[in-house]
C-alpha atoms as a PDB file:
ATOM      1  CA  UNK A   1      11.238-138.386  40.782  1.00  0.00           C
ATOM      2  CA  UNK A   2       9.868-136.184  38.371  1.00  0.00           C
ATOM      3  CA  UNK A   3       7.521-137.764  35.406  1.00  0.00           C
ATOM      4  CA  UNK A   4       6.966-137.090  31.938  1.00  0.00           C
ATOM      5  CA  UNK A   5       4.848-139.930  31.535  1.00  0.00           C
ATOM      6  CA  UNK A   6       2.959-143.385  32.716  1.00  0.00           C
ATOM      7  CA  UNK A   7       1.829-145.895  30.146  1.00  0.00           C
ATOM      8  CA  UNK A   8       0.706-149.766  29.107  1.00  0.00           C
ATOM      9  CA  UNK A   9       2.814-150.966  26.259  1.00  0.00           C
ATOM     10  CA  UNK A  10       5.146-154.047  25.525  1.00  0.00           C
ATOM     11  CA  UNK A  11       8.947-153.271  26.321  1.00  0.00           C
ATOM     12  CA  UNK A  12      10.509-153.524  23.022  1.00  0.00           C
ATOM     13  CA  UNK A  13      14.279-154.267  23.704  1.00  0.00           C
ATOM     14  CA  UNK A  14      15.927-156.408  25.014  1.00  0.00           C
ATOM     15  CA  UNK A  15      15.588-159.411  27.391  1.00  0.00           C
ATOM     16  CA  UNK A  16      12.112-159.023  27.844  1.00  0.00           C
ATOM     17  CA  UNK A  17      11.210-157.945  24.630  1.00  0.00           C
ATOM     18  CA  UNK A  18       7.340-158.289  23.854  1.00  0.00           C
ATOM     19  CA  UNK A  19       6.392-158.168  27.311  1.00  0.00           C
ATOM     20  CA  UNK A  20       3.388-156.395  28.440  1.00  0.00           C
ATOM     21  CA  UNK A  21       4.996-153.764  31.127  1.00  0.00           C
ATOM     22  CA  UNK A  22       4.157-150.185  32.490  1.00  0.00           C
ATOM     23  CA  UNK A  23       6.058-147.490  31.536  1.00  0.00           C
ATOM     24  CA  UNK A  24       7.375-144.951  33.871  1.00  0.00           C
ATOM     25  CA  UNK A  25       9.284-141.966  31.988  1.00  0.00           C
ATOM     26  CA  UNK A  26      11.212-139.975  33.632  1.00  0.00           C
ATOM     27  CA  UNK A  27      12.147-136.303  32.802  1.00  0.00           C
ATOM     28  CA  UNK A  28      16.266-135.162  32.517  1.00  0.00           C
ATOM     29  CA  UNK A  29      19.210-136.744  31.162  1.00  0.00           C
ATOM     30  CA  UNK A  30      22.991-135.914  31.925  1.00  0.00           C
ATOM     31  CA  UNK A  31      24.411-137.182  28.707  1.00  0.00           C
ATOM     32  CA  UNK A  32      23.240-136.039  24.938  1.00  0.00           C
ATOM     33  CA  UNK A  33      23.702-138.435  22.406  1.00  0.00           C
ATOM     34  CA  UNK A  34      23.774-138.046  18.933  1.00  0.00           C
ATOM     35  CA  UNK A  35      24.542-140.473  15.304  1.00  0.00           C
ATOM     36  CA  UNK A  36      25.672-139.679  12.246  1.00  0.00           C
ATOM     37  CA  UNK A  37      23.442-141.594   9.578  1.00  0.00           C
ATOM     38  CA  UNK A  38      24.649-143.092   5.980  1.00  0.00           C
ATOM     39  CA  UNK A  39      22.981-139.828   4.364  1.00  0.00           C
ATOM     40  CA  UNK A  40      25.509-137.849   7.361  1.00  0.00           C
ATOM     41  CA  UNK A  41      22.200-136.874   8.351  1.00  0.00           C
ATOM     42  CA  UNK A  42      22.247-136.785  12.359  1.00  0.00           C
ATOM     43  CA  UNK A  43      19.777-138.280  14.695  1.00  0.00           C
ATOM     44  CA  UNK A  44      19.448-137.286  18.361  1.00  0.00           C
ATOM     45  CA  UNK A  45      18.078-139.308  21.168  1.00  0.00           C
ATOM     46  CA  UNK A  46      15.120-140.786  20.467  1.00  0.00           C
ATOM     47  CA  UNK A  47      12.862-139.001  23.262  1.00  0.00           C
ATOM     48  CA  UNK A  48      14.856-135.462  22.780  1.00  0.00           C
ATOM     49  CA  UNK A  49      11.767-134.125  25.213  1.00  0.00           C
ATOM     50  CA  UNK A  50      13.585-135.509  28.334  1.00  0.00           C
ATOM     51  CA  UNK A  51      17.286-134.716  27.273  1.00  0.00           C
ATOM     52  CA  UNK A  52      17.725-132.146  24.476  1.00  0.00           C
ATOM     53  CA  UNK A  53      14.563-130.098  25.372  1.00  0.00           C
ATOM     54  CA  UNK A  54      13.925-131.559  28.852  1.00  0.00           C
ATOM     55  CA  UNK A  55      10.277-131.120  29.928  1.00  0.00           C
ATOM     56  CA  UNK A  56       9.579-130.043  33.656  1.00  0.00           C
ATOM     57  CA  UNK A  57       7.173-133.430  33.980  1.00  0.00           C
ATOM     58  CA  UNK A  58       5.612-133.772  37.695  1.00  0.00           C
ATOM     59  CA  UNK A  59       5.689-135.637  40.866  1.00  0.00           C
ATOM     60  CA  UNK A  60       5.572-139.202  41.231  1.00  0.00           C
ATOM     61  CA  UNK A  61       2.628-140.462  43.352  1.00  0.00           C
ATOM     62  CA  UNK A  62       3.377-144.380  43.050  1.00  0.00           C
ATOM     63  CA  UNK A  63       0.769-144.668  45.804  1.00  0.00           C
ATOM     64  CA  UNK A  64      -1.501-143.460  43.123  1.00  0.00           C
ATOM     65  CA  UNK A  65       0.146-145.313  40.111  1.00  0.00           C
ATOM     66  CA  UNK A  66      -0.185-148.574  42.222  1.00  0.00           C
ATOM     67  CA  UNK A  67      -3.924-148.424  42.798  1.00  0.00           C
ATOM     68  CA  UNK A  68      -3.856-147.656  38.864  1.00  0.00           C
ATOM     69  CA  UNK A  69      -1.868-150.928  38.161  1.00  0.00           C
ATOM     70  CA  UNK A  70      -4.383-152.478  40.139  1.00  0.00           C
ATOM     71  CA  UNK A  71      -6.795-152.702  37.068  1.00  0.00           C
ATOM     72  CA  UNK A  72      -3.853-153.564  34.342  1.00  0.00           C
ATOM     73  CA  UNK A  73      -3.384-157.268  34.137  1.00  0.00           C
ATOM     74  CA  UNK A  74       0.534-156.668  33.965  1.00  0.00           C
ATOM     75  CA  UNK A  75       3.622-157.050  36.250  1.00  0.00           C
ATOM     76  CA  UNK A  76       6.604-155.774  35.229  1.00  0.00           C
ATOM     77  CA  UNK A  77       7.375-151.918  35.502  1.00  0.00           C
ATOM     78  CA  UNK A  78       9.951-150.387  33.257  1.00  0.00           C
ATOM     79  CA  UNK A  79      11.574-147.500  34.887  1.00  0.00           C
ATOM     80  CA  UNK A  80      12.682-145.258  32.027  1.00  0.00           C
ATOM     81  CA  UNK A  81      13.694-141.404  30.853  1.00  0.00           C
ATOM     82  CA  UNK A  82      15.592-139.834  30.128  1.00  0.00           C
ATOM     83  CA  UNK A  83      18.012-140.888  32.504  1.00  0.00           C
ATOM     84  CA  UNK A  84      16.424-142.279  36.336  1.00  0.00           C
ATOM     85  CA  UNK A  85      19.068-142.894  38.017  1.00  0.00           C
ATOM     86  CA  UNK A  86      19.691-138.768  38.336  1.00  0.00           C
ATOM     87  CA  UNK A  87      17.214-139.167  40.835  1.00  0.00           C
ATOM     88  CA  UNK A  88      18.152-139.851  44.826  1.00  0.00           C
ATOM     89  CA  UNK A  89      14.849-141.515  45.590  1.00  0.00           C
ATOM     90  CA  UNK A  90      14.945-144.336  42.782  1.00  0.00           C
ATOM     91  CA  UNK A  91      15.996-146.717  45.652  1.00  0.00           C
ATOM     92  CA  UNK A  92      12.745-146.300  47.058  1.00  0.00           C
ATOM     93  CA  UNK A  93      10.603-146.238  44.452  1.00  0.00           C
ATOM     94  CA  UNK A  94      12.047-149.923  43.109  1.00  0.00           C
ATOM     95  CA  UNK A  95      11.636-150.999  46.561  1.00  0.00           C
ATOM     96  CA  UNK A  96       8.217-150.198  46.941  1.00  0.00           C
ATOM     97  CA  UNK A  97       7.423-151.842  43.546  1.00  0.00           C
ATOM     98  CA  UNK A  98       9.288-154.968  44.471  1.00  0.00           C
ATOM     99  CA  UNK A  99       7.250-154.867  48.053  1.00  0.00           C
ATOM    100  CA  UNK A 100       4.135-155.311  45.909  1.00  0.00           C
ATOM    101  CA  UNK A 101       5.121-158.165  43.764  1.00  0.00           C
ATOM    102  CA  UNK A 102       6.245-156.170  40.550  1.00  0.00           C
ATOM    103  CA  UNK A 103       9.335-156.869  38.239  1.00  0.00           C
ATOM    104  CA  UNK A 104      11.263-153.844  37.736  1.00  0.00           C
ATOM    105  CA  UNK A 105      13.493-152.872  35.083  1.00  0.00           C
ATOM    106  CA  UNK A 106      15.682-149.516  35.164  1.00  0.00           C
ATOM    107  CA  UNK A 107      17.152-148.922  31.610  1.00  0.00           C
ATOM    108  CA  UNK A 108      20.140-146.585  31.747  1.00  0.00           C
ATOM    109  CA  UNK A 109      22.958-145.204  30.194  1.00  0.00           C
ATOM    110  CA  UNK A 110      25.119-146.770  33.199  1.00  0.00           C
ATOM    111  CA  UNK A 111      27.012-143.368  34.799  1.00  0.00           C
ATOM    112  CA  UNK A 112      25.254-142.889  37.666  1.00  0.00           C
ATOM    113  CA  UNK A 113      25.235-146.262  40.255  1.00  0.00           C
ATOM    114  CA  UNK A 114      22.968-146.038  43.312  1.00  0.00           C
ATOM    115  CA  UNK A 115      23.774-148.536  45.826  1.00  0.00           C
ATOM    116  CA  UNK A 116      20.426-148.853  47.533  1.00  0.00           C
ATOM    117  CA  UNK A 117      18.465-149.983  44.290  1.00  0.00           C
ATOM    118  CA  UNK A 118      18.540-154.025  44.510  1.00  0.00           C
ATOM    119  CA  UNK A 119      16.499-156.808  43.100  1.00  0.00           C
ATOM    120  CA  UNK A 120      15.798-154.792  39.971  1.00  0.00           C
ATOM    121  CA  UNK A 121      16.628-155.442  36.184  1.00  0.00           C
ATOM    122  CA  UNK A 122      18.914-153.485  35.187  1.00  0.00           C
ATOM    123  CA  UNK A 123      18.955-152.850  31.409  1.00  0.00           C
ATOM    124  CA  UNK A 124      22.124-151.029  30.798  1.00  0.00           C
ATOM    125  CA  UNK A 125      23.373-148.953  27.699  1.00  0.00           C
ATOM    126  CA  UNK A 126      26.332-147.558  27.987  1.00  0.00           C
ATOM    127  CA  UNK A 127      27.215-145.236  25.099  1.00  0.00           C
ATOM    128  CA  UNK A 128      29.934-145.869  22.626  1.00  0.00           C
ATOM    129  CA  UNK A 129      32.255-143.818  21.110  1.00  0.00           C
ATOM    130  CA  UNK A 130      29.603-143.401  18.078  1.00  0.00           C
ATOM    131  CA  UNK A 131      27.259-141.207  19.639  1.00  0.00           C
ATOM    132  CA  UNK A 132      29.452-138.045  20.111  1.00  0.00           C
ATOM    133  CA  UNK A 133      27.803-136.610  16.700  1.00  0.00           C
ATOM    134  CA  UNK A 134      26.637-133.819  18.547  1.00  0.00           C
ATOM    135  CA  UNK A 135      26.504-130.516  16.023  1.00  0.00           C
ATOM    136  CA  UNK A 136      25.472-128.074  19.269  1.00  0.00           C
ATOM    137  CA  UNK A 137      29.441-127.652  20.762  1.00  0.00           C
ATOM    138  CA  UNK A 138      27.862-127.088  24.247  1.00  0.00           C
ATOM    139  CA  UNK A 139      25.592-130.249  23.765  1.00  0.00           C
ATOM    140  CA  UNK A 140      28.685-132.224  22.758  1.00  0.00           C
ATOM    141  CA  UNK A 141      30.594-130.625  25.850  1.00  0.00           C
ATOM    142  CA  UNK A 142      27.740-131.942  27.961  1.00  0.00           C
ATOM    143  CA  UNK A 143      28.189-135.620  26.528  1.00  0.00           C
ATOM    144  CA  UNK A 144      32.053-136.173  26.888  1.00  0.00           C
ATOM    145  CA  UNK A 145      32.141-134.815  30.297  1.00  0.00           C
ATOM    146  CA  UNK A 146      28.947-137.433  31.737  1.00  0.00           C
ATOM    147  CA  UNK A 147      29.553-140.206  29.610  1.00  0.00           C
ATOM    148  CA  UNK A 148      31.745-141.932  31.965  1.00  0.00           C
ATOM    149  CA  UNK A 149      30.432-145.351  32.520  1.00  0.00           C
ATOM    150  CA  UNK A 150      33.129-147.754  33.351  1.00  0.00           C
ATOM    151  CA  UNK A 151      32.881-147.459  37.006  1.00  0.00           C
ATOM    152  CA  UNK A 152      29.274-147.180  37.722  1.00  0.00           C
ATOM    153  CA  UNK A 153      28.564-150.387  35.196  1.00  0.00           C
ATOM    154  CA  UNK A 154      31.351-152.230  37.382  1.00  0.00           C
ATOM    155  CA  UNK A 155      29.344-151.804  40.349  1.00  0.00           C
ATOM    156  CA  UNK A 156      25.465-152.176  38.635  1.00  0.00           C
ATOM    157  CA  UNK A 157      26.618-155.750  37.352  1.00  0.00           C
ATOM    158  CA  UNK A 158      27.710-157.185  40.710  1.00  0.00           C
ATOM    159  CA  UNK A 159      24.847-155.550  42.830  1.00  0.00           C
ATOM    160  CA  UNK A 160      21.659-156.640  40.274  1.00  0.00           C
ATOM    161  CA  UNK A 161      20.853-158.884  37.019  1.00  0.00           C
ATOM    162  CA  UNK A 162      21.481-157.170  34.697  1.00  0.00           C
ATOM    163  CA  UNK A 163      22.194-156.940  30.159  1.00  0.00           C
ATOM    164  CA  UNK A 164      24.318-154.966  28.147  1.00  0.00           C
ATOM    165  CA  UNK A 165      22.327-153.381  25.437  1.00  0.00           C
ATOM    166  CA  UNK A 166      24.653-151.302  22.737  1.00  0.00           C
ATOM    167  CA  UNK A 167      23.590-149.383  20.386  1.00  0.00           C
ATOM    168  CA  UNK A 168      25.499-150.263  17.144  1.00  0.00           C
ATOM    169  CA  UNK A 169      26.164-147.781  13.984  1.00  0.00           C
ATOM    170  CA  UNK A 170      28.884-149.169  12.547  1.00  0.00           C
ATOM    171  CA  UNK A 171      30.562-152.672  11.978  1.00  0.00           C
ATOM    172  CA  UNK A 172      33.748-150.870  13.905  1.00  0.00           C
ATOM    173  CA  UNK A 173      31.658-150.756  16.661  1.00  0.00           C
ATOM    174  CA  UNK A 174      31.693-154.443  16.962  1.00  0.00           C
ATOM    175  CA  UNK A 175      35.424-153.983  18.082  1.00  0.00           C
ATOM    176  CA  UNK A 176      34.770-151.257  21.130  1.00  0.00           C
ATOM    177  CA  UNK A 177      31.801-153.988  22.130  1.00  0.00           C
ATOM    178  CA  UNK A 178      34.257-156.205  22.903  1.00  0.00           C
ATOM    179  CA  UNK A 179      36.896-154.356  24.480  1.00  0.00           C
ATOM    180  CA  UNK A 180      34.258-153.464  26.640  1.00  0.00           C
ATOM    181  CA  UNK A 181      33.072-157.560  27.217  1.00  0.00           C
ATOM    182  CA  UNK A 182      36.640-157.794  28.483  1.00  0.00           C
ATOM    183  CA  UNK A 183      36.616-154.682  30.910  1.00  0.00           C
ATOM    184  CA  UNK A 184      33.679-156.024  32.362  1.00  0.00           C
ATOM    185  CA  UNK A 185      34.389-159.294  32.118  1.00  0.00           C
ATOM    186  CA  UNK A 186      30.620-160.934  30.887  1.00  0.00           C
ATOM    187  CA  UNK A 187      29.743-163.533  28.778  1.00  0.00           C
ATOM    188  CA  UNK A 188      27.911-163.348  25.300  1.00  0.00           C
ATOM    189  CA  UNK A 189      24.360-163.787  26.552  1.00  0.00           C
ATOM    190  CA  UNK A 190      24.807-160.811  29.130  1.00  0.00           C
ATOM    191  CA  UNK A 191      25.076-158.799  25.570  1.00  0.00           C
ATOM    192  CA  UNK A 192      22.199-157.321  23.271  1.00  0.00           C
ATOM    193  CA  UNK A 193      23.265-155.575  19.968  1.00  0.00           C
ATOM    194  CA  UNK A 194      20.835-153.319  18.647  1.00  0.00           C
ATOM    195  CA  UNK A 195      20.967-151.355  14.871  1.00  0.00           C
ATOM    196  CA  UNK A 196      20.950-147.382  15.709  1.00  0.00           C
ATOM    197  CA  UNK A 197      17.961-145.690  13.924  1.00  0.00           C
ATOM    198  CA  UNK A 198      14.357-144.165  14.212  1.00  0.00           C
ATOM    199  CA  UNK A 199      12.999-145.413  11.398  1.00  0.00           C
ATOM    200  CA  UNK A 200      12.406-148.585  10.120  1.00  0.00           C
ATOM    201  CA  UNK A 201      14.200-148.147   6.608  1.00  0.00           C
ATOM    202  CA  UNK A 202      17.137-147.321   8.944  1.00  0.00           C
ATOM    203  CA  UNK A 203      16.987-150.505  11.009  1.00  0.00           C
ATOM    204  CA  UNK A 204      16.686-152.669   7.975  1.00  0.00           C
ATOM    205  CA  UNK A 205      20.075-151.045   6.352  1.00  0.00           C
ATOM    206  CA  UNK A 206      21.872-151.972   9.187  1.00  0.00           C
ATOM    207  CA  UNK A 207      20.250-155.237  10.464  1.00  0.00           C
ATOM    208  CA  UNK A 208      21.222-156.903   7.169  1.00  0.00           C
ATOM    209  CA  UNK A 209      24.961-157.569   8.781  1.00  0.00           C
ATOM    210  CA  UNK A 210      24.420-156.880  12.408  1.00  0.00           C
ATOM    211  CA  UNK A 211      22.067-160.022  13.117  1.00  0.00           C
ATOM    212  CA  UNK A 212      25.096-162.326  11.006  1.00  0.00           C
ATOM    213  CA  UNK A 213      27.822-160.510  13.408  1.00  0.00           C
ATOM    214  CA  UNK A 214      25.589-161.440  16.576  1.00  0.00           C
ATOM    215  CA  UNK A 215      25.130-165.031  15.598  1.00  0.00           C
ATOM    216  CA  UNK A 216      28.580-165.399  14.234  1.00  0.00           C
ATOM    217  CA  UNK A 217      29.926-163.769  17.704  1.00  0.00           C
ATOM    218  CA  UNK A 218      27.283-164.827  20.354  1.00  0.00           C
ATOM    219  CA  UNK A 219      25.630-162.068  20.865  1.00  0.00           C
ATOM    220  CA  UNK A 220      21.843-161.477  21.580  1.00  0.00           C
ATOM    221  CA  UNK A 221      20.252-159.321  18.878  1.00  0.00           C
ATOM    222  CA  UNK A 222      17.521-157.009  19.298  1.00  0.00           C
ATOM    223  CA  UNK A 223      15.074-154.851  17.864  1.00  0.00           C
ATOM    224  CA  UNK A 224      13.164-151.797  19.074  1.00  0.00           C
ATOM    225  CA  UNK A 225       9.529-153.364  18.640  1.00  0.00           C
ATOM    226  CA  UNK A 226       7.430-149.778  19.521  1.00  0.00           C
ATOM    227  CA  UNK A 227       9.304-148.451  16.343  1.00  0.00           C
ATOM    228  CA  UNK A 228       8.410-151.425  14.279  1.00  0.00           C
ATOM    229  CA  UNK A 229       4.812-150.999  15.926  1.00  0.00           C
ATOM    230  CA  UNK A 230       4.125-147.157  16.655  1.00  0.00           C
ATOM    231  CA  UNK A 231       7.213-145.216  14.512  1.00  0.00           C
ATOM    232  CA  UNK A 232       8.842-142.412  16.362  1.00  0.00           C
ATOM    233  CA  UNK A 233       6.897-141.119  18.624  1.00  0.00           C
END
Protein backbone atom coordinates (compact mmCIF):
# COMPACT_ATOMS: atom_id res chain seq x y z
CA UNK A 1 0.00 0.00 0.00
CA UNK A 2 1.20 3.29 -0.52
CA UNK A 3 0.98 5.95 2.59
CA UNK A 4 0.35 9.46 2.94
CA UNK A 5 0.34 9.29 6.50
CA UNK A 6 0.48 7.43 10.16
CA UNK A 7 -0.98 9.11 13.20
CA UNK A 8 -2.52 8.92 17.06
CA UNK A 9 -5.88 10.56 17.15
CA UNK A 10 -9.52 9.56 18.25
CA UNK A 11 -11.69 8.22 15.22
CA UNK A 12 -14.34 10.74 14.97
CA UNK A 13 -17.30 8.97 13.16
CA UNK A 14 -19.12 6.63 13.63
CA UNK A 15 -19.44 3.48 15.81
CA UNK A 16 -16.42 4.03 17.55
CA UNK A 17 -16.48 7.53 17.75
CA UNK A 18 -14.03 9.02 20.48
CA UNK A 19 -11.86 6.17 20.44
CA UNK A 20 -8.22 6.50 20.70
CA UNK A 21 -7.01 4.64 17.26
CA UNK A 22 -3.99 4.90 14.77
CA UNK A 23 -4.44 6.28 11.66
CA UNK A 24 -3.21 4.78 8.52
CA UNK A 25 -3.89 7.11 5.33
CA UNK A 26 -3.67 5.89 2.35
CA UNK A 27 -2.84 7.74 -0.95
CA UNK A 28 -5.50 7.44 -4.30
CA UNK A 29 -9.09 7.40 -4.64
CA UNK A 30 -11.22 6.11 -7.70
CA UNK A 31 -14.25 8.23 -7.08
CA UNK A 32 -14.29 12.32 -6.68
CA UNK A 33 -16.88 13.63 -4.71
CA UNK A 34 -18.14 16.89 -4.52
CA UNK A 35 -21.42 19.11 -2.54
CA UNK A 36 -23.11 21.89 -3.37
CA UNK A 37 -23.47 24.13 -0.12
CA UNK A 38 -26.60 26.55 0.87
CA UNK A 39 -24.31 29.58 -0.42
CA UNK A 40 -24.01 26.99 -3.95
CA UNK A 41 -20.60 27.23 -2.86
CA UNK A 42 -18.98 23.63 -3.57
CA UNK A 43 -16.93 21.57 -1.27
CA UNK A 44 -14.70 18.70 -2.40
CA UNK A 45 -13.56 15.76 -0.42
CA UNK A 46 -12.35 16.55 2.63
CA UNK A 47 -8.60 15.21 2.18
CA UNK A 48 -8.50 16.45 -1.72
CA UNK A 49 -4.49 15.46 -1.26
CA UNK A 50 -5.32 11.72 -1.76
CA UNK A 51 -8.15 12.09 -4.46
CA UNK A 52 -8.30 15.44 -6.30
CA UNK A 53 -4.49 16.11 -6.12
CA UNK A 54 -3.35 12.59 -5.13
CA UNK A 55 0.08 12.64 -3.42
CA UNK A 56 2.66 9.83 -4.41
CA UNK A 57 2.88 8.88 -0.36
CA UNK A 58 5.39 5.77 0.29
CA UNK A 59 5.65 2.22 1.21
CA UNK A 60 4.07 0.63 4.00
CA UNK A 61 6.51 -1.04 6.45
CA UNK A 62 3.82 -2.36 9.10
CA UNK A 63 6.76 -4.33 10.48
CA UNK A 64 8.02 -0.94 11.33
CA UNK A 65 4.61 0.72 12.23
CA UNK A 66 4.04 -2.28 14.66
CA UNK A 67 7.19 -1.87 16.72
CA UNK A 68 5.95 1.95 16.68
CA UNK A 69 2.48 0.93 18.14
CA UNK A 70 4.40 -0.82 20.57
CA UNK A 71 4.88 2.44 22.68
CA UNK A 72 1.10 3.90 21.98
CA UNK A 73 -1.23 2.63 24.62
CA UNK A 74 -3.96 2.08 21.80
CA UNK A 75 -5.58 -0.84 19.87
CA UNK A 76 -7.61 -0.16 17.23
CA UNK A 77 -6.11 0.80 13.71
CA UNK A 78 -8.19 2.77 11.30
CA UNK A 79 -7.29 1.96 7.81
CA UNK A 80 -8.13 5.08 5.83
CA UNK A 81 -7.40 7.29 2.39
CA UNK A 82 -8.33 8.07 0.12
CA UNK A 83 -9.75 4.97 -0.89
CA UNK A 84 -7.72 1.39 0.57
CA UNK A 85 -9.36 -0.98 -0.81
CA UNK A 86 -7.60 0.08 -4.45
CA UNK A 87 -4.91 -1.74 -3.02
CA UNK A 88 -4.37 -5.81 -3.67
CA UNK A 89 -2.41 -6.32 -0.49
CA UNK A 90 -5.05 -4.82 2.09
CA UNK A 91 -5.91 -8.52 2.87
CA UNK A 92 -2.66 -8.87 4.30
CA UNK A 93 -2.06 -5.99 5.95
CA UNK A 94 -5.58 -6.45 8.15
CA UNK A 95 -4.43 -9.86 8.71
CA UNK A 96 -1.27 -9.11 10.10
CA UNK A 97 -2.87 -6.45 12.39
CA UNK A 98 -5.51 -8.85 13.55
CA UNK A 99 -2.47 -11.56 14.16
CA UNK A 100 -1.20 -9.06 16.73
CA UNK A 101 -4.27 -8.38 18.68
CA UNK A 102 -5.40 -5.03 16.94
CA UNK A 103 -9.03 -3.92 15.96
CA UNK A 104 -9.15 -2.83 12.51
CA UNK A 105 -11.41 -0.61 10.81
CA UNK A 106 -11.33 0.01 6.85
CA UNK A 107 -13.57 3.09 6.04
CA UNK A 108 -14.59 3.10 2.38
CA UNK A 109 -16.65 4.34 -0.17
CA UNK A 110 -17.88 0.55 -0.72
CA UNK A 111 -16.93 -0.11 -4.77
CA UNK A 112 -14.20 -2.11 -4.51
CA UNK A 113 -14.87 -5.66 -2.27
CA UNK A 114 -11.80 -7.81 -1.53
CA UNK A 115 -12.68 -11.17 -0.46
CA UNK A 116 -9.61 -12.03 1.56
CA UNK A 117 -10.00 -9.05 4.13
CA UNK A 118 -12.04 -10.72 7.20
CA UNK A 119 -12.48 -9.97 10.82
CA UNK A 120 -12.18 -6.26 10.16
CA UNK A 121 -14.66 -3.27 10.74
CA UNK A 122 -15.80 -2.20 7.98
CA UNK A 123 -17.03 1.43 8.04
CA UNK A 124 -18.75 1.89 4.79
CA UNK A 125 -19.88 5.14 2.89
CA UNK A 126 -21.30 4.68 -0.04
CA UNK A 127 -21.95 7.92 -1.95
CA UNK A 128 -25.33 9.28 -2.72
CA UNK A 129 -26.65 10.84 -5.50
CA UNK A 130 -25.65 14.35 -3.75
CA UNK A 131 -22.12 14.29 -4.28
CA UNK A 132 -21.97 14.49 -8.15
CA UNK A 133 -21.36 18.47 -7.74
CA UNK A 134 -18.31 18.08 -9.50
CA UNK A 135 -17.53 21.59 -11.61
CA UNK A 136 -14.19 19.78 -13.38
CA UNK A 137 -16.39 17.65 -16.35
CA UNK A 138 -13.50 15.08 -16.36
CA UNK A 139 -13.59 14.91 -12.45
CA UNK A 140 -17.35 14.38 -12.63
CA UNK A 141 -16.74 11.71 -15.51
CA UNK A 142 -14.39 10.01 -13.07
CA UNK A 143 -17.19 9.87 -10.26
CA UNK A 144 -20.26 8.43 -12.22
CA UNK A 145 -18.26 5.82 -13.86
CA UNK A 146 -16.60 4.33 -10.10
CA UNK A 147 -19.33 5.11 -7.98
CA UNK A 148 -20.93 1.85 -8.32
CA UNK A 149 -21.46 0.42 -4.94
CA UNK A 150 -24.40 -1.83 -4.83
CA UNK A 151 -22.59 -4.96 -5.47
CA UNK A 152 -19.42 -4.66 -3.61
CA UNK A 153 -21.54 -3.37 -0.29
CA UNK A 154 -23.72 -6.66 -0.88
CA UNK A 155 -20.78 -8.71 -0.45
CA UNK A 156 -18.72 -6.39 2.46
CA UNK A 157 -21.94 -6.79 4.74
CA UNK A 158 -22.15 -10.59 4.68
CA UNK A 159 -18.29 -11.24 4.82
CA UNK A 160 -17.45 -8.58 8.00
CA UNK A 161 -19.30 -6.26 10.73
CA UNK A 162 -19.83 -3.69 9.37
CA UNK A 163 -22.08 0.32 9.46
CA UNK A 164 -23.49 2.34 6.93
CA UNK A 165 -22.26 5.83 7.32
CA UNK A 166 -24.05 8.47 4.70
CA UNK A 167 -23.21 11.53 4.21
CA UNK A 168 -26.42 13.69 4.24
CA UNK A 169 -26.92 17.28 2.38
CA UNK A 170 -30.28 17.44 2.03
CA UNK A 171 -33.57 16.29 3.84
CA UNK A 172 -34.29 14.45 0.20
CA UNK A 173 -31.54 12.50 0.96
CA UNK A 174 -33.33 10.89 3.77
CA UNK A 175 -35.48 9.16 0.97
CA UNK A 176 -32.36 7.55 -1.22
CA UNK A 177 -31.10 6.36 2.56
CA UNK A 178 -33.79 4.29 2.68
CA UNK A 179 -34.21 2.91 -0.61
CA UNK A 180 -30.88 1.90 -0.04
CA UNK A 181 -31.84 0.19 3.79
CA UNK A 182 -34.16 -1.88 1.62
CA UNK A 183 -31.57 -2.95 -1.17
CA UNK A 184 -29.45 -4.05 1.44
CA UNK A 185 -31.76 -5.17 3.59
CA UNK A 186 -30.23 -3.77 7.35
CA UNK A 187 -31.74 -2.59 10.23
CA UNK A 188 -31.66 1.05 11.73
CA UNK A 189 -28.68 0.59 14.04
CA UNK A 190 -26.46 -0.77 11.05
CA UNK A 191 -27.07 3.11 9.86
CA UNK A 192 -25.05 6.39 10.81
CA UNK A 193 -26.30 9.75 9.30
CA UNK A 194 -23.83 12.33 9.22
CA UNK A 195 -24.45 16.42 8.19
CA UNK A 196 -22.07 17.10 4.97
CA UNK A 197 -19.65 20.02 5.73
CA UNK A 198 -16.02 21.16 6.69
CA UNK A 199 -16.76 23.57 8.92
CA UNK A 200 -18.44 23.72 11.95
CA UNK A 201 -20.99 26.62 11.05
CA UNK A 202 -21.86 24.12 8.27
CA UNK A 203 -22.55 21.15 10.53
CA UNK A 204 -24.64 23.18 12.86
CA UNK A 205 -27.04 24.43 9.79
CA UNK A 206 -27.74 21.11 8.99
CA UNK A 207 -27.66 19.16 12.32
CA UNK A 208 -30.58 21.31 13.54
CA UNK A 209 -33.11 18.73 11.54
CA UNK A 210 -30.89 15.83 10.78
CA UNK A 211 -30.42 14.62 14.55
CA UNK A 212 -34.75 14.98 14.83
CA UNK A 213 -34.92 12.82 11.39
CA UNK A 214 -32.43 10.15 12.99
CA UNK A 215 -34.31 9.85 16.22
CA UNK A 216 -37.67 10.13 14.62
CA UNK A 217 -36.46 7.27 12.00
CA UNK A 218 -33.93 5.12 14.02
CA UNK A 219 -31.05 6.05 12.80
CA UNK A 220 -27.59 6.51 14.52
CA UNK A 221 -26.37 10.10 14.22
CA UNK A 222 -22.94 11.19 14.01
CA UNK A 223 -20.56 13.84 14.03
CA UNK A 224 -17.06 14.30 12.62
CA UNK A 225 -15.27 14.99 16.11
CA UNK A 226 -11.49 15.98 14.45
CA UNK A 227 -13.51 18.88 12.77
CA UNK A 228 -15.19 19.88 15.95
CA UNK A 229 -11.57 19.40 17.55
CA UNK A 230 -8.80 20.29 14.85
CA UNK A 231 -11.01 22.19 11.80
CA UNK A 232 -10.07 21.15 8.34
CA UNK A 233 -7.02 20.03 8.16
Amino acid sequence: MKILEEFLTLQGEGRYLGVPSYFIRTTGCNIRCSWRNNDNSITNCDTPYTSFNSEKGYDFDINKTLQNLVQLPVRHIVITGGEPTIYKDLGYVTSKFISCQYKVTIETNGTIYHDDVRGVFMSISPKLSNSYQQENQKEKEIHKKNNNFISSVKKWIKSNDYQLKFVINEERDLEEVRQLQLLFKISNDKIYLMPQGITNEQFQDKQQWLWRECAENGYNYTPRLHIEIFGNR
